[in-house]
Protein backbone atom coordinates (compact mmCIF):
# COMPACT_ATOMS: atom_id res chain seq x y z
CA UNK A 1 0.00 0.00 0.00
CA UNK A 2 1.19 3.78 -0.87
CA UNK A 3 1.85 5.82 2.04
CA UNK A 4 -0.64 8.55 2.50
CA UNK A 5 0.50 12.01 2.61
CA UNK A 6 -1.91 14.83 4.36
CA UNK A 7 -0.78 18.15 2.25
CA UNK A 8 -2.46 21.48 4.09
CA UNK A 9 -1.45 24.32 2.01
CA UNK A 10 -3.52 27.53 1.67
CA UNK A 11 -1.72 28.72 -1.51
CA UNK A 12 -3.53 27.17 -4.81
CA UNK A 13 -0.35 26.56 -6.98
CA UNK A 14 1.76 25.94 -4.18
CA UNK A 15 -0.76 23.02 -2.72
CA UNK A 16 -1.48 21.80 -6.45
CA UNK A 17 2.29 21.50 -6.96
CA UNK A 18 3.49 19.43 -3.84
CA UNK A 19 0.10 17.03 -4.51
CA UNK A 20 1.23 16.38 -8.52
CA UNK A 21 5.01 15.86 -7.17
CA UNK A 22 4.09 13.26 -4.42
CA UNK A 23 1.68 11.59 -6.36
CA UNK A 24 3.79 11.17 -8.93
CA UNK A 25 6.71 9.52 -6.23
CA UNK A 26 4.23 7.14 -5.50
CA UNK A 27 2.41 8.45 -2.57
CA UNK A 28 -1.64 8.58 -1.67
CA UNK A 29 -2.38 12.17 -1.43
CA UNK A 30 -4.88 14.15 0.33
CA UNK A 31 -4.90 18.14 0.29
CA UNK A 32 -6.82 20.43 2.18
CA UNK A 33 -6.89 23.81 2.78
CA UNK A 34 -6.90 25.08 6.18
CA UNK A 35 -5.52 24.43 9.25
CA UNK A 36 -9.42 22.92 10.92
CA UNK A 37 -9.71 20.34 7.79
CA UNK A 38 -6.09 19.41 8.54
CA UNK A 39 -7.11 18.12 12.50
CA UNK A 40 -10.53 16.93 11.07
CA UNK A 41 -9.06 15.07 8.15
CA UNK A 42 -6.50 13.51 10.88
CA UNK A 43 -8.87 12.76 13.55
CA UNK A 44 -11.13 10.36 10.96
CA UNK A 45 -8.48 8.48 9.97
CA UNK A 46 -4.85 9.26 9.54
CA UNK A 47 -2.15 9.81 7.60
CA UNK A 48 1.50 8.56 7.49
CA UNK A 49 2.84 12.00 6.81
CA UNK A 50 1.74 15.26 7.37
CA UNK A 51 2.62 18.06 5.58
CA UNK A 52 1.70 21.31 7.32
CA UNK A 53 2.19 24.99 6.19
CA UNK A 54 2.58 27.25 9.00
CA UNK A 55 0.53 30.25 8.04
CA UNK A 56 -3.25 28.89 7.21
CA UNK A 57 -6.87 30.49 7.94
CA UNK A 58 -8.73 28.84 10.88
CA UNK A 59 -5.58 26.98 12.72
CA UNK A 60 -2.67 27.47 12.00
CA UNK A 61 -0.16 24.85 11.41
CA UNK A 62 1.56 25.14 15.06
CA UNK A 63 -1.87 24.78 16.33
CA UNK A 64 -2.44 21.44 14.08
CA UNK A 65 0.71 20.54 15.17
CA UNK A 66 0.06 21.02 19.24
CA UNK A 67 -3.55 19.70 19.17
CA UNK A 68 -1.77 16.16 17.36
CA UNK A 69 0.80 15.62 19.61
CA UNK A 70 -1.39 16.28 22.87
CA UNK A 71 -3.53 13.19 21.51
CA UNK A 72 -0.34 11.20 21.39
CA UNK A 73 -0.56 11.18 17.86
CA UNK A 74 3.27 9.95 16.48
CA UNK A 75 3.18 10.31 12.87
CA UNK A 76 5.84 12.62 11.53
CA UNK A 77 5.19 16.28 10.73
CA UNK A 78 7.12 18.31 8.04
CA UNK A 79 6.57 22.07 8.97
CA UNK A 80 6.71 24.40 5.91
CA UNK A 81 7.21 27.92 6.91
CA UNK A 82 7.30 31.34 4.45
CA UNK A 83 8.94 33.19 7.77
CA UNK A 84 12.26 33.74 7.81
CA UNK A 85 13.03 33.81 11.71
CA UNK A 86 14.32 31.50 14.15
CA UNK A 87 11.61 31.90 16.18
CA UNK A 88 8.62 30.87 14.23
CA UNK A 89 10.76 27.80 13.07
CA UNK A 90 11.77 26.69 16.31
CA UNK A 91 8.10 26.96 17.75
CA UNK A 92 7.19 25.01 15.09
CA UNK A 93 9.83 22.48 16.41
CA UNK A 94 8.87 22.64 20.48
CA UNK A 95 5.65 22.10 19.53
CA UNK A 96 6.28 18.69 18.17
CA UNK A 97 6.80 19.02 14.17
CA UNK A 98 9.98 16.67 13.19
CA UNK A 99 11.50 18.73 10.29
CA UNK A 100 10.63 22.12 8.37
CA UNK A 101 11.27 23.67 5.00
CA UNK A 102 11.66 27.92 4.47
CA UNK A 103 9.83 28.79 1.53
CA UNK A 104 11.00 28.90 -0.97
CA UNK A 105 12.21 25.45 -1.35
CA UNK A 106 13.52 22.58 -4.12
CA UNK A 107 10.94 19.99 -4.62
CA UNK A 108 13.63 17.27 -4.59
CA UNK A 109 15.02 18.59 -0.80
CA UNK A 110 10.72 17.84 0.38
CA UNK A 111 10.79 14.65 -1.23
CA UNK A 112 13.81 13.58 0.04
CA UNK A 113 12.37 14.51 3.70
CA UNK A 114 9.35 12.68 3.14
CA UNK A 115 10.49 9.87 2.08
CA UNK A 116 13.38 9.86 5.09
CA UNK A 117 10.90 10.90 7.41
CA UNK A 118 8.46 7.99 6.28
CA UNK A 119 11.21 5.59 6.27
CA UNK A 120 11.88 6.12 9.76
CA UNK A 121 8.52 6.05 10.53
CA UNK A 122 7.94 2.61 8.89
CA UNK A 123 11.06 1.24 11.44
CA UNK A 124 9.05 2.32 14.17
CA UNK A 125 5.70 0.42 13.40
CA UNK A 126 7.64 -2.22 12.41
CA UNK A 127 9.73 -2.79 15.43
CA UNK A 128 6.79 -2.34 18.01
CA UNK A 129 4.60 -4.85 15.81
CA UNK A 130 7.42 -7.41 16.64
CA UNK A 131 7.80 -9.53 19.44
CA UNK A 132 11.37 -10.16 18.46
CA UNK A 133 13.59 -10.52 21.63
CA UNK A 134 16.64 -7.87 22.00
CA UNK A 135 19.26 -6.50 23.72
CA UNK A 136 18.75 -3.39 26.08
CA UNK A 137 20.55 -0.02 26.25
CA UNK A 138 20.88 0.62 30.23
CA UNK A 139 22.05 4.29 31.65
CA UNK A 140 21.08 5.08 35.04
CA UNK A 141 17.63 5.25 35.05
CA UNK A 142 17.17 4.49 31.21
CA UNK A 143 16.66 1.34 29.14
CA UNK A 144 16.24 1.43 25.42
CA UNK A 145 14.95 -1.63 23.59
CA UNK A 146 16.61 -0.89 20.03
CA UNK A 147 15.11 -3.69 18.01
CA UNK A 148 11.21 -2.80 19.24
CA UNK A 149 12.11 0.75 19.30
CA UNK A 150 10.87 0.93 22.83
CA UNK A 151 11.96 3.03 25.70
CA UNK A 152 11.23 3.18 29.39
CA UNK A 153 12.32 5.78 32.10
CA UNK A 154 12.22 4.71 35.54
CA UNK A 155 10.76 1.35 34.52
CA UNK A 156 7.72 3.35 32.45
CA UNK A 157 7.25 2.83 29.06
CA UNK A 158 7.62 6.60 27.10
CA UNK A 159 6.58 7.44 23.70
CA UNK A 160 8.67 9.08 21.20
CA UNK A 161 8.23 10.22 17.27
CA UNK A 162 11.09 8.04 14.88
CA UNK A 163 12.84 11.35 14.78
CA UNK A 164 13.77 11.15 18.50
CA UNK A 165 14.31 8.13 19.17
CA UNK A 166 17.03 7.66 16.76
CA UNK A 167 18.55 10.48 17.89
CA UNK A 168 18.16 9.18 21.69
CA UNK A 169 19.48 5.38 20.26
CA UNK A 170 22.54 7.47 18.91
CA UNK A 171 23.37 9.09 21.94
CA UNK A 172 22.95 5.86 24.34
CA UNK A 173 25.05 3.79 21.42
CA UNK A 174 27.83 6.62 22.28
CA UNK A 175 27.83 7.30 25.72
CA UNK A 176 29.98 9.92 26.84
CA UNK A 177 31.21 10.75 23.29
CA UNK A 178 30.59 14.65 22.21
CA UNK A 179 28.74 15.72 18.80
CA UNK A 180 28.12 18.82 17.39
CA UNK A 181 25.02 19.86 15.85
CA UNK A 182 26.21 19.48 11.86
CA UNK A 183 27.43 15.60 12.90
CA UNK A 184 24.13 14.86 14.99
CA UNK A 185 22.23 16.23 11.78
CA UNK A 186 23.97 14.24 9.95
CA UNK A 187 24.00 10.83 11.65
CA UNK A 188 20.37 11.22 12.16
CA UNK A 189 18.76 13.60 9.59
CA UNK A 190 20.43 12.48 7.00
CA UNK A 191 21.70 15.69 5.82
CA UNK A 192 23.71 18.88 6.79
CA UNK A 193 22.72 21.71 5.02
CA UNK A 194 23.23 25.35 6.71
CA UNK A 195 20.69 27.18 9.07
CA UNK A 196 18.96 23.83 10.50
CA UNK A 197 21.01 23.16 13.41
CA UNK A 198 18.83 24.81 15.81
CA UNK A 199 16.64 21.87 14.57
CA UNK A 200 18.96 19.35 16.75
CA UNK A 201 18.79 21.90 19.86
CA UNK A 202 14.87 21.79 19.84
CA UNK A 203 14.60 17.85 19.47
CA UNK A 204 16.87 17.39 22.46
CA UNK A 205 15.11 20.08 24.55
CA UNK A 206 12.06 17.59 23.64
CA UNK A 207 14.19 14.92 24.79
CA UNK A 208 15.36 16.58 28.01
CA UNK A 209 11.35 17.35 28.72
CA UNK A 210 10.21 13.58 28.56
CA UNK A 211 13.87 12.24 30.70
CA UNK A 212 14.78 14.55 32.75
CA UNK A 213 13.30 15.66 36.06
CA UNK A 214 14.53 19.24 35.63
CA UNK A 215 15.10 19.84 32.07
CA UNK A 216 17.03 22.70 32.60
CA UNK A 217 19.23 21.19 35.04
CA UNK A 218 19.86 17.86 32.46
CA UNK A 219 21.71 15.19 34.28
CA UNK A 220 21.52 12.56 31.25
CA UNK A 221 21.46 14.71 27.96
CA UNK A 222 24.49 17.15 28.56
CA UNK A 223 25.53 20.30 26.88
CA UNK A 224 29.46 20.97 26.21
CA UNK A 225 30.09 24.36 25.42
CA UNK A 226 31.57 25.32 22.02
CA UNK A 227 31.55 21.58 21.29
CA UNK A 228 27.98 20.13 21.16
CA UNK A 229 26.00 17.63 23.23
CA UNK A 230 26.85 14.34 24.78
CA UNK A 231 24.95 11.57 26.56
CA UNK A 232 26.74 10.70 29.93
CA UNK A 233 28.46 7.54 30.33
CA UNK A 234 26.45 4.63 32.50
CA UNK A 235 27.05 5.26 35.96
């Protein structure tokens, strides 16, 4: 079966465009046009991928984007913004969205998202359908079951998008080693292109918000300065 793709796009040629280009990749497309059709067209039945502009009438996509993830909804979210400030595009991050594009953007850079994004996605489902029996990833107070893509904190099971949780499996496979931004972007993005590091900052604020008891205190997830982030080693 084709993936489905939810495309919510208030500009005409901009939402006709990104519907012919997936469809033609392969994917099930459905487009809407405002931010309420988005979260109604989600709620009856889902979509692998979501596709959400961040200025539309009604709700806008950060609102989409909040409402989904308080339901515990996990599918991932690819944020496109017109805005050009770091603000709007890290909101758009803390508020759950996995990746974002500036407008204007190359057609080939959103289908390679999607289709990394989707893939990731796909691991995910797959894992947690399996009742394959694996190794554990201990640290303190953390296990990580890397096969079923599970995690628990304190002996509580947590849920994460694919997007963090490969970035949490590549931290706990490297315990103690330091990475900047551009090498966690690329390990787990998949790409390192300029002016989307702030990206890796926002997922491992998200990170620090689900593990840690004082997220701005982080005792598992640590910041080196000048030098990038590091998981601690197992005490």
């Amino acid at each position: 079966m084709p993936a489905t793709v939810l495309v919510a796009e208030d500009q005409t040629d901009i939402r006709e465009l990104l519907t012919l280009h997936l469809r033609q990749a392969g994917y099930e497309v459905t487009a809407v046009t405002d931010g309420e059709a988005a979260l109604a067209s989600q709620n009856e039945g889902g979509h692998d991928l979501l596709i959400l502009d961040l200025m539309m009438p009604k709700l806008d996509g950060l609102e989409v984007c909040k409402a989904l993830r308080a339901r515990g909804r996990t599918m991932p979210i690819l944020m496109l913004t017109a805005k050009s400030t770091e603000l709007d595009r890290v909101l758009g991050l803390e508020l759950g969205a996995d990746d974002y594009l500036t407008k204007p953007f190359s057609l080939a850079e959103l289908l390679a998202r999607v289709k990394a994004l989707l893939r990731r996605a796909d691991l995910l489902r797959a894992a947690q359908a399996s009742g394959a029996a694996s190794g554990v990833l201990r640290n303190g107070d953390l296990e990580i079951l890397p096969t079923k893509r599970q995690v628990r904190w304190q002996g509580k099971p947590l849920e994460f998008t694919a997007l963090e949780f490969d970035l949490l499996l590549h931290f706990a496979n490297h315990p103690g080693h330091v990475f900047s931004r551009g090498q966690l972007l690329n390990a787990v993005w998949g790409y390192t292109h300029d002016g989307y590091e702030h990206t890796v900052t926002t997922h491992i604020n998200r990170l620090r918000a689900k593990l840690e008891a004082d997220p701005m205190r982080p005792q598992l997830i640590l910041t080196v300065r000048g030098a990038g982030y590091k998981m601690r080693e197992s005490p």
